[in-house]
Protein backbone atom coordinates (compact mmCIF):
# COMPACT_ATOMS: atom_id res chain seq x y z
CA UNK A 1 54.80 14.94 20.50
CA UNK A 2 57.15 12.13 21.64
CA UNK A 3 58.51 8.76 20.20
CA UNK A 4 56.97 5.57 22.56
CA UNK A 5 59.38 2.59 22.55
CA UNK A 6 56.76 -0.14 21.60
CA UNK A 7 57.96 -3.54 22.16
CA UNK A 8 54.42 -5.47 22.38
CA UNK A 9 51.33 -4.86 21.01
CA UNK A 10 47.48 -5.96 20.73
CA UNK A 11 45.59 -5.72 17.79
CA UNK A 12 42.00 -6.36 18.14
CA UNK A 13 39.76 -5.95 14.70
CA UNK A 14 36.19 -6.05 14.60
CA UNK A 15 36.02 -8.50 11.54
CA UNK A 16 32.74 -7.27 10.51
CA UNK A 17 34.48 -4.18 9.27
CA UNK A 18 36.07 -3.79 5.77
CA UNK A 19 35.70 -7.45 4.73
CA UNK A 20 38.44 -8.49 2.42
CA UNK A 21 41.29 -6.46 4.38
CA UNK A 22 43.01 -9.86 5.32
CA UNK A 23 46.14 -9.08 2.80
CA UNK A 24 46.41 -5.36 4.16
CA UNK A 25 46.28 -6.50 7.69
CA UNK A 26 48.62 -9.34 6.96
CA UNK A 27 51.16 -6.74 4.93
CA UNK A 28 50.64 -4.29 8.10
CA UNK A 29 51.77 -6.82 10.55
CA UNK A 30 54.48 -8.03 8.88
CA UNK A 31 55.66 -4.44 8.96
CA UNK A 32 55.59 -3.95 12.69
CA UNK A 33 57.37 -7.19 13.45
CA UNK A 34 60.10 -6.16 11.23
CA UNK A 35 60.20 -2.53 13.07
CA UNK A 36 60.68 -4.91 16.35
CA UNK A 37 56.62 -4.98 17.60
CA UNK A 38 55.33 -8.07 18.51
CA UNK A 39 51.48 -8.24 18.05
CA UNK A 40 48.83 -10.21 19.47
CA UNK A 41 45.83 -10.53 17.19
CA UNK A 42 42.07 -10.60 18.42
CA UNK A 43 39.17 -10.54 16.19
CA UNK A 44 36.46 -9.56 18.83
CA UNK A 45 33.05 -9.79 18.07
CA UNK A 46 32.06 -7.96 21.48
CA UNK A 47 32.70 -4.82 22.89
CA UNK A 48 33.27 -6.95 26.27
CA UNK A 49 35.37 -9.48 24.83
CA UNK A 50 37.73 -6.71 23.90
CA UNK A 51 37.72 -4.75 27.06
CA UNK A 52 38.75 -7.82 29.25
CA UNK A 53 41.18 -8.98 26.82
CA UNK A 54 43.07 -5.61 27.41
CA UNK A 55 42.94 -5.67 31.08
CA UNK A 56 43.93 -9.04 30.72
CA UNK A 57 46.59 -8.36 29.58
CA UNK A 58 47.97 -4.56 30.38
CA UNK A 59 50.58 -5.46 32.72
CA UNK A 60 52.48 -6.19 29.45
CA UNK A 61 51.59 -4.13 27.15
CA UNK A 62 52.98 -0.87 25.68
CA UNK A 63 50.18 -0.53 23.02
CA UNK A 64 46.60 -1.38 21.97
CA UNK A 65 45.59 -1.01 18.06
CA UNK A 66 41.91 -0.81 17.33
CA UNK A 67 40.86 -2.07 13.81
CA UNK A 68 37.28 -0.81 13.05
CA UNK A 69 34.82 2.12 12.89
CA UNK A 70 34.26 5.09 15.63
CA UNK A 71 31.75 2.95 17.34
CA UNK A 72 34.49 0.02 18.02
CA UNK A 73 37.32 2.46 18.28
CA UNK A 74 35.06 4.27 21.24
CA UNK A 75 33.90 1.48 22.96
CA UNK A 76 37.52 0.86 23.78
CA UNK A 77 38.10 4.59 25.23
CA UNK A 78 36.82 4.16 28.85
CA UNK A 79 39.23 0.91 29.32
CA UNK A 80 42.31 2.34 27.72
CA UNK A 81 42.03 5.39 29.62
CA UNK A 82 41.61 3.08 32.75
CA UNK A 83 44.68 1.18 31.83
CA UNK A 84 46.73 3.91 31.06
CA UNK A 85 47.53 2.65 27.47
CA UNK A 86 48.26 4.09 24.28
CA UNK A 87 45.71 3.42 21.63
CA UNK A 88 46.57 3.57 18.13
CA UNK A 89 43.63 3.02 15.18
CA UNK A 90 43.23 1.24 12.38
CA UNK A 91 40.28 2.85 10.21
CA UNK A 92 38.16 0.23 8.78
CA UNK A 93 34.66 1.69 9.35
CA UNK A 94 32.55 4.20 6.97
CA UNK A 95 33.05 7.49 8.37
CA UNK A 96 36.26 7.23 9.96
CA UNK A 97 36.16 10.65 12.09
CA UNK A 98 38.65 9.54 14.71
CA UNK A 99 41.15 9.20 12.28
CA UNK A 100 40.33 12.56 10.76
CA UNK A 101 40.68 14.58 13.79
CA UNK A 102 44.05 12.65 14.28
CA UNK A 103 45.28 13.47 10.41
CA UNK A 104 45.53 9.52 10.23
CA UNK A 105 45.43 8.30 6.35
CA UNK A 106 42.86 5.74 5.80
CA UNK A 107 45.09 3.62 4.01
CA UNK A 108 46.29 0.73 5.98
CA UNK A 109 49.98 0.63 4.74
CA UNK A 110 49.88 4.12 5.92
CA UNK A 111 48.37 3.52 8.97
CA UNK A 112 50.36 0.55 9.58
CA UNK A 113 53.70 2.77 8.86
CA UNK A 114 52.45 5.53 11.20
CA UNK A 115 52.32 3.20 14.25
CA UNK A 116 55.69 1.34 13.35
CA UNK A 117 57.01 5.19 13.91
CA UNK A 118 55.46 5.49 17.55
CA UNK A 119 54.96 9.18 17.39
CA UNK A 120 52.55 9.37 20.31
CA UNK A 121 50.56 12.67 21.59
CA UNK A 122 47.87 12.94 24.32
CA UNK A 123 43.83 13.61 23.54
CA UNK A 124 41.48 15.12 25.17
CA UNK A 125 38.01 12.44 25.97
CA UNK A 126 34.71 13.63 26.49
CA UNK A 127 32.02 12.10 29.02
CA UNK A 128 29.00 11.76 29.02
CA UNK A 129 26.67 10.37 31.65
CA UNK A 130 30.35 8.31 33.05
CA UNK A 131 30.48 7.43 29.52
CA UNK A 132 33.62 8.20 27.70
CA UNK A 133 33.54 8.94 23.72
CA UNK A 134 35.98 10.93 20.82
CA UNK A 135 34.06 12.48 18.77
CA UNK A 136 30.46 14.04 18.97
CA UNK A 137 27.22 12.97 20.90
CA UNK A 138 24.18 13.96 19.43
CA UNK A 139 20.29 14.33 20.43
CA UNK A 140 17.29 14.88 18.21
CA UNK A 141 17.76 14.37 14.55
CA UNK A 142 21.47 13.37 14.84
CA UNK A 143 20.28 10.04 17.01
CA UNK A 144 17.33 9.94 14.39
CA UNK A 145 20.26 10.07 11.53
CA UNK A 146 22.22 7.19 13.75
CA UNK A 147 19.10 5.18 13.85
CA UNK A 148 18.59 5.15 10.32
CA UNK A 149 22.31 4.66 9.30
CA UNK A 150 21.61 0.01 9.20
CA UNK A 151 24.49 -1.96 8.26
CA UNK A 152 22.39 -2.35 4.40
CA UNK A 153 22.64 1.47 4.23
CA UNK A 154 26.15 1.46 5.06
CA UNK A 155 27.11 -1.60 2.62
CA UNK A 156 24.60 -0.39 -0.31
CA UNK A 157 24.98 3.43 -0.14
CA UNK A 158 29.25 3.46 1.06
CA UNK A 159 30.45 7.10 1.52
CA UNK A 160 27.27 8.35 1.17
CA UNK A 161 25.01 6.41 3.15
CA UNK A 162 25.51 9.41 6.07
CA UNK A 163 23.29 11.52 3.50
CA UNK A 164 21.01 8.85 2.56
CA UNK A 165 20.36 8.29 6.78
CA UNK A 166 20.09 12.01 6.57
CA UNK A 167 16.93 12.37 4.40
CA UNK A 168 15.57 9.52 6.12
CA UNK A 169 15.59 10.74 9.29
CA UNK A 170 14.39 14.43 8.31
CA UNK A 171 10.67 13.09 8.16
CA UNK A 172 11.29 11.77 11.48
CA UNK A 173 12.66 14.57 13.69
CA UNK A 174 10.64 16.51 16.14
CA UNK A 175 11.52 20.00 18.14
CA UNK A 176 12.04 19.83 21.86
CA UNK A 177 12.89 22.21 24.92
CA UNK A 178 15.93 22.45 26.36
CA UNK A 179 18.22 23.59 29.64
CA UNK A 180 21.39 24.55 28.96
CA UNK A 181 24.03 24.81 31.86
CA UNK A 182 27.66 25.68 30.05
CA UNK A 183 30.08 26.61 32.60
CA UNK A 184 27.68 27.89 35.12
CA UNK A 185 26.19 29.88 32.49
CA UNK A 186 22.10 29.06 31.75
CA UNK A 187 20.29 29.34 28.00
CA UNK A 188 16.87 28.42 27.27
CA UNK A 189 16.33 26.53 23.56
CA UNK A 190 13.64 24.77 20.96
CA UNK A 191 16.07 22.45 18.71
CA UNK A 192 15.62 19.92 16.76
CA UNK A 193 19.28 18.65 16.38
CA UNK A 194 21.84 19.41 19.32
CA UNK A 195 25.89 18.29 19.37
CA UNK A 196 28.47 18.48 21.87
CA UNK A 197 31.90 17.51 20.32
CA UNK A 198 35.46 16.54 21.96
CA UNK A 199 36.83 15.73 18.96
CA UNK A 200 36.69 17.61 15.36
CA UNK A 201 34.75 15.62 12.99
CA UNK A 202 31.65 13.39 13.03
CA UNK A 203 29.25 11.90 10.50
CA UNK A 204 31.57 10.97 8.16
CA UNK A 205 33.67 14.58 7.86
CA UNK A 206 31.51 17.22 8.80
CA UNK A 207 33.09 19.85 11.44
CA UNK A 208 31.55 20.06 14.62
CA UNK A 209 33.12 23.57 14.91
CA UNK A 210 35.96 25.46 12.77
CA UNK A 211 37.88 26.22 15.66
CA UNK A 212 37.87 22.59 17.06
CA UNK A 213 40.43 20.10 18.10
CA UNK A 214 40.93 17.04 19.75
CA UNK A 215 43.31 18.18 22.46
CA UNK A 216 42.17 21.88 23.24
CA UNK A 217 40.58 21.03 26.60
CA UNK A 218 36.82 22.27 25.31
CA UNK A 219 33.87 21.03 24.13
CA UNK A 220 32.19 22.51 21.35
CA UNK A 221 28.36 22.57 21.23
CA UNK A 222 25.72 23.32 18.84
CA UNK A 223 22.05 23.66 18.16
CA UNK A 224 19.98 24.02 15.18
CA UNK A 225 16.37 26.20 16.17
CA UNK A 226 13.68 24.44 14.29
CA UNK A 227 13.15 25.50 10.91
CA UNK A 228 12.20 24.39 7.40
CA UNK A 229 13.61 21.81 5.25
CA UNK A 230 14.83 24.60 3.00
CA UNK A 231 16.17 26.27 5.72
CA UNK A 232 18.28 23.36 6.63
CA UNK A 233 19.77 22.37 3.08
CA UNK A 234 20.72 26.22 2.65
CA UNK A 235 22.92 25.59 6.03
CA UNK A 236 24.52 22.21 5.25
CA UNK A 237 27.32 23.95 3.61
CA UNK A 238 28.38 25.57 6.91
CA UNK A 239 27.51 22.47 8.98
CA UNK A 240 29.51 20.72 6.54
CA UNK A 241 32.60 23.04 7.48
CA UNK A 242 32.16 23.74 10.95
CA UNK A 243 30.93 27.56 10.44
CA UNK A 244 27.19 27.47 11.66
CA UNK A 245 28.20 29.99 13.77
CA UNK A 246 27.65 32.32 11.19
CA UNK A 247 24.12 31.41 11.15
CA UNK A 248 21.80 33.17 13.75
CA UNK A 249 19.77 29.96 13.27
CA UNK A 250 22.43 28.35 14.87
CA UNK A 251 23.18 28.42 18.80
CA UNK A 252 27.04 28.01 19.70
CA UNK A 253 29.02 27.48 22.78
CA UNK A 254 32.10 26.33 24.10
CA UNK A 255 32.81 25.12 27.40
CA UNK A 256 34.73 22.15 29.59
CA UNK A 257 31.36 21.36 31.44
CA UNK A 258 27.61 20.97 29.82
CA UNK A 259 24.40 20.19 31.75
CA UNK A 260 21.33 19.15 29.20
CA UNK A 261 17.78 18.91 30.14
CA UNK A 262 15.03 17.89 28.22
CA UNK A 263 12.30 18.68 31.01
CA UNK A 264 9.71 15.79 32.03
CA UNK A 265 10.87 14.26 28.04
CA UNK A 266 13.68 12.04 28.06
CA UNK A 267 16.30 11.93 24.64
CA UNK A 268 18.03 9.19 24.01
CA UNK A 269 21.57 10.31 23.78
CA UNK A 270 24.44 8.77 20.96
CA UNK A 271 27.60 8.99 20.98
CA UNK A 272 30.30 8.31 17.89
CA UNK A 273 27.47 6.45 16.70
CA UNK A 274 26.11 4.56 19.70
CA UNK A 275 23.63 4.67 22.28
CA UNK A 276 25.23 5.24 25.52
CA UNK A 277 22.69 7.53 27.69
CA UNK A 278 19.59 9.67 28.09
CA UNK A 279 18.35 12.94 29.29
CA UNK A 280 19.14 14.71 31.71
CA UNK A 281 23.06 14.54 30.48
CA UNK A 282 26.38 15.32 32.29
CA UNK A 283 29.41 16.32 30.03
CA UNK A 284 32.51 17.06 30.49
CA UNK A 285 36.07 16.85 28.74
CA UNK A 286 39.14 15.30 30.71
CA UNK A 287 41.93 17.09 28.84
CA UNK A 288 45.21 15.05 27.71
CA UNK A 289 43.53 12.12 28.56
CA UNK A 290 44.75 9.50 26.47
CA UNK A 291 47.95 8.49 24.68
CA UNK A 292 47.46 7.98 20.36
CA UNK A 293 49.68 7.33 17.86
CA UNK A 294 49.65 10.08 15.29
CA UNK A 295 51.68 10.84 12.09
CA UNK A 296 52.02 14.53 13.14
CA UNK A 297 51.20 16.84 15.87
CA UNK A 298 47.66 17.42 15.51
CA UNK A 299 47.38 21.05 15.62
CA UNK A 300 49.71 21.58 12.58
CA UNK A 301 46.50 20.73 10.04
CA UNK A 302 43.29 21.28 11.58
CA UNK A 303 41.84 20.73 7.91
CA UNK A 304 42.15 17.50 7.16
């Protein structure tokens, strides 16, 4: 992990998330000026406005903060990884994985501190379709759980509207076939939820594999068979924790390329929380991708 000199910054904050931060964000800048940053502030309401205003603008820049949930935070990867800048995150969504997998605190004066030290290391990203994400993409009931998780869940419900969009989308989800390419390697599956993660965490701190990191060049994959209701509550424990490979309900793989198809039925595909492609699917992990500011090396606490 190394120390960045950062001289000038952009901040750009989805305003829609955390309402009421204003004095936190105010605090937070205040603190970087006085550590010699300079930030630019953008409160983008688009995932377009934000992605010109960074190539706008890269030719001077040495750093590009992200205020918002994993769905802003992700939209941003593809141009920062473009641009060749650092990216360093501001958690002020519901579930907050990116910041997990990066040990980040979700305080802001934390956060805030944290980039005012620069201590920078490199991330793998994960693409999908030519679409680039963090954390996990999902198909079958993990889209169904994403379609269900509305801005009123998320306000009424807080922490645990991810469980609330859960048992929603249970009645919902249906079984499907599926081709598996890993590596070269073929498998043959009925699922009814399937997720490949680059990153550690998803869905608001579940594990997407025990042995998973954000920088260890793999993607981790995993599908549930179908089964019943029952069947699935007995396994959230290990799905919680990343250890559904102890489960022979449970189908498990690692690997730096994935082919999916779905046959003649095409699965809408999300990723950190947003539609971004369908069936048949491409993935692949570019290791060491991108540039984040962290508080410590990742791979000392792979727990948080």
């Amino acid at each position: 992990m190394q120390k960045n000199q950062i001289r000038n910054a952009l901040l750009i904050v989805n305003p829609k998330a955390r309402q009421g931060a204003e004095a936190q964000l105010d605090a937070g800048l205040e603190r970087l000026e006085q550590a010699g940053i300079h930030v630019e502030r953008l409160n983008s309401h688009s995932a377009d406005t934000s992605r010109q205003a960074v190539f706008d603008r890269k030719s001077h820049l040495d750093l590009v903060i992200v205020g918002g949930g994993d769905g802003t935070i992700s939209s941003m990867a593809g141009t920062l990884y473009q641009c060749d800048l650092p990216l360093a995150v501001l958690p002020l969504g519901t579930a907050n994985d990116l910041a997990r997998s990066l040990g980040l605190s979700t305080e802001l004066a934390e956060a805030f501190e944290t980039i005012a030290l620069g201590r920078c290391q490199k991330i793998d990203l994960g693409v999908v379709n030519e679409h680039y994400f963090f954390n996990v993409a999902h198909l079958g009931l993990g889209v169904k759980v994403t379609e269900e998780l509305t801005c009123e869940v998320k306000k009424q419900w807080g922490v645990f509207s991810y469980l609330k969009a859960l048992f929603a989308a249970l009645a919902r989800v249906k079984q499907f076939k599926v081709n598996i390419s890993a590596d070269g390697v073929h498998y043959r599956q009925r699922s009814i939820q399937m997720a490949i993660g680059n990153g550690r965490y998803y869905g608001g701190g579940n594990v997407v594999d025990e042995n998973s990191r954000i920088d260890d060049g793999k993607l981790s994959l995993y599908s549930l068979r179908p089964q019943t209701l029952w069947e699935l509550l007995t396994l959230a424990p290990l799905l919680r924790d990343g250890k559904q490979h102890y489960n022979e309900r449970v189908f498990n793989i690692q690997a730096k390329k994935i082919e999916i198809i779905t046959g003649r039925k095409v699965m809408a595909i999300h990723a950190d929380g947003e539609p971004v492609a369908n069936t048949p699917a491409h993935f692949s992990v570019l290791p060491k991708a991108l540039e984040v500011v962290v508080p410590r090396p990742i791979a000392i606490d792979e727990s948080l």
